[in-house]
Protein backbone atom coordinates (compact mmCIF):
# COMPACT_ATOMS: atom_id res chain seq x y z
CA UNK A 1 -39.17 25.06 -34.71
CA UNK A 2 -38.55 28.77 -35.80
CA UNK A 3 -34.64 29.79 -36.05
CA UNK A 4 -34.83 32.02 -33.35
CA UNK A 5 -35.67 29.38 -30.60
CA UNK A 6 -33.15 27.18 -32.40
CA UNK A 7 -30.05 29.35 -31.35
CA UNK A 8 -31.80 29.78 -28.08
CA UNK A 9 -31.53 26.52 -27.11
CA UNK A 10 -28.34 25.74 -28.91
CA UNK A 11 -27.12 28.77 -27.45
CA UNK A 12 -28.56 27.52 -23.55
CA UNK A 13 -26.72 23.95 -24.06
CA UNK A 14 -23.82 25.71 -24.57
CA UNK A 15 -23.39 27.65 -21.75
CA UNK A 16 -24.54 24.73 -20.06
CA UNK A 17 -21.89 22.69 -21.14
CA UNK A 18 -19.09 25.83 -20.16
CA UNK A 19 -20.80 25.73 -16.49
CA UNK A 20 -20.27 22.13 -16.15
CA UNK A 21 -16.70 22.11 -17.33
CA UNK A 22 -15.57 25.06 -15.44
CA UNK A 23 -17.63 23.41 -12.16
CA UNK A 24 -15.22 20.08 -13.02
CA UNK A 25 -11.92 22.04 -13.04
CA UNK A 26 -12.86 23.34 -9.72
CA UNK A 27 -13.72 20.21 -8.08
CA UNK A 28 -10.55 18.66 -9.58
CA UNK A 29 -8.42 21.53 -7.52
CA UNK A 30 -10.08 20.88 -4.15
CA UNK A 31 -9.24 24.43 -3.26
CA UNK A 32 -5.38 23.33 -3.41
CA UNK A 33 -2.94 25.61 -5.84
CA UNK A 34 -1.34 23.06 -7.91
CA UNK A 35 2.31 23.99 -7.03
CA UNK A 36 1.51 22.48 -3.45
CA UNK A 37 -0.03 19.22 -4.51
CA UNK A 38 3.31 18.08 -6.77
CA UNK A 39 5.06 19.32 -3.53
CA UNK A 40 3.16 16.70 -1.61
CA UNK A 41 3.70 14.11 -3.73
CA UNK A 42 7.65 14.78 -4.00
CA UNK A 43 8.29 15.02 -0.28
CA UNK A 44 8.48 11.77 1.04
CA UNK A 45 5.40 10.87 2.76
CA UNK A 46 5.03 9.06 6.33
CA UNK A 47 6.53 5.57 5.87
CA UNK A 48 6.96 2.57 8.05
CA UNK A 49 9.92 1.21 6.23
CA UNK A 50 12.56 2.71 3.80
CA UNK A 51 14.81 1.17 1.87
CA UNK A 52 18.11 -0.32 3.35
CA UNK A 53 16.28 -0.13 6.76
CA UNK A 54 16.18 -3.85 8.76
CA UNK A 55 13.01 -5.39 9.91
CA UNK A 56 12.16 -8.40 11.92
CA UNK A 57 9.52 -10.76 11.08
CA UNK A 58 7.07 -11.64 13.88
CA UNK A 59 7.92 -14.76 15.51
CA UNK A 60 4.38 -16.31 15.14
CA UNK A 61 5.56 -16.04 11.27
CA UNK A 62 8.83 -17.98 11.86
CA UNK A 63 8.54 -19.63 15.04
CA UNK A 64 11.86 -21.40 16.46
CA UNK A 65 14.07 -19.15 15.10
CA UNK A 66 16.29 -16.25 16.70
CA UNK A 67 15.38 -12.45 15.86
CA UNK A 68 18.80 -12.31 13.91
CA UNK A 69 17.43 -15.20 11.80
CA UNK A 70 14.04 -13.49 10.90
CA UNK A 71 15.68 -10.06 10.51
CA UNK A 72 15.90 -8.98 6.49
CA UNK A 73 16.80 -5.59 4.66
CA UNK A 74 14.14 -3.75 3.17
CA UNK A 75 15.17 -3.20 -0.79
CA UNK A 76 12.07 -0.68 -2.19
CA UNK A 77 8.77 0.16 -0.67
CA UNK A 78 5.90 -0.41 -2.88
CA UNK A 79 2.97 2.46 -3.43
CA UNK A 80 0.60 0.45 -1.85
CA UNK A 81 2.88 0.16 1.21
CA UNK A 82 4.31 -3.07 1.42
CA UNK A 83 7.97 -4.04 0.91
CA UNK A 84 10.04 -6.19 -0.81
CA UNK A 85 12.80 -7.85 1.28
CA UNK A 86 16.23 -8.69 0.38
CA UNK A 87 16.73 -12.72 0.96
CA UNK A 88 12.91 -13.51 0.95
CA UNK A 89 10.68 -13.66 -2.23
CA UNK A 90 7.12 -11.65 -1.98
CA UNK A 91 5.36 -8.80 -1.03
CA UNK A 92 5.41 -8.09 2.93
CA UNK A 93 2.98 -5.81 4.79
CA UNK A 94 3.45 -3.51 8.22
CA UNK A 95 1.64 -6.39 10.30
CA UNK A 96 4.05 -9.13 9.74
CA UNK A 97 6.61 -7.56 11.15
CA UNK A 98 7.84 -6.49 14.76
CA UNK A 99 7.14 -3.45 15.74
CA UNK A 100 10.12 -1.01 16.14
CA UNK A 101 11.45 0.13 19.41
């Protein structure tokens, strides 16, 4: 292969290369500035529960006992949504719970 055609080609992967990074970085942004996606993220999204709030368990969960029985504080709200409840061990999601009036 002569030198000329050599850098050609060497030369044509590399802009190749340049295309496909810059094309990356502008599919990573989605057309968002970046300054308003770490805004997103630090305002609290839409939640069904926060913590310290009370919930009550569905009574097909516990039946025979009163509402004030099944009711438990909410102590953190996981990323994938569910909660952890103060007095019960586990994970709970929105479902097993009442909904709120």
């Amino acid at each position: 292969m002569k030198k000329s055609t050599s850098r050609l080609l060497g030369g044509a992967a590399l802009a190749a290369a340049a295309a496909g990074a810059i094309g990356a970085i502008v599919m990573n942004r989605n057309g968002k500035p970046k300054r308003k996606r770490r805004r997103e993220r630090r305002d609290a999204p839409d939640v069904w529960a926060r913590p310290g709030m009370t919930v009550t368990f569905r009574a097909e969960l516990m039946p025979g006992r009163e509402p004030s029985e099944r009711t438990f504080q909410v102590t953190s709200l996981l990323p994938s949504g569910r909660v952890l409840l103060a007095g019960v061990t586990g994970e709970h999601a929105q479902k097993e719970f009442e909904p709120q009036r």
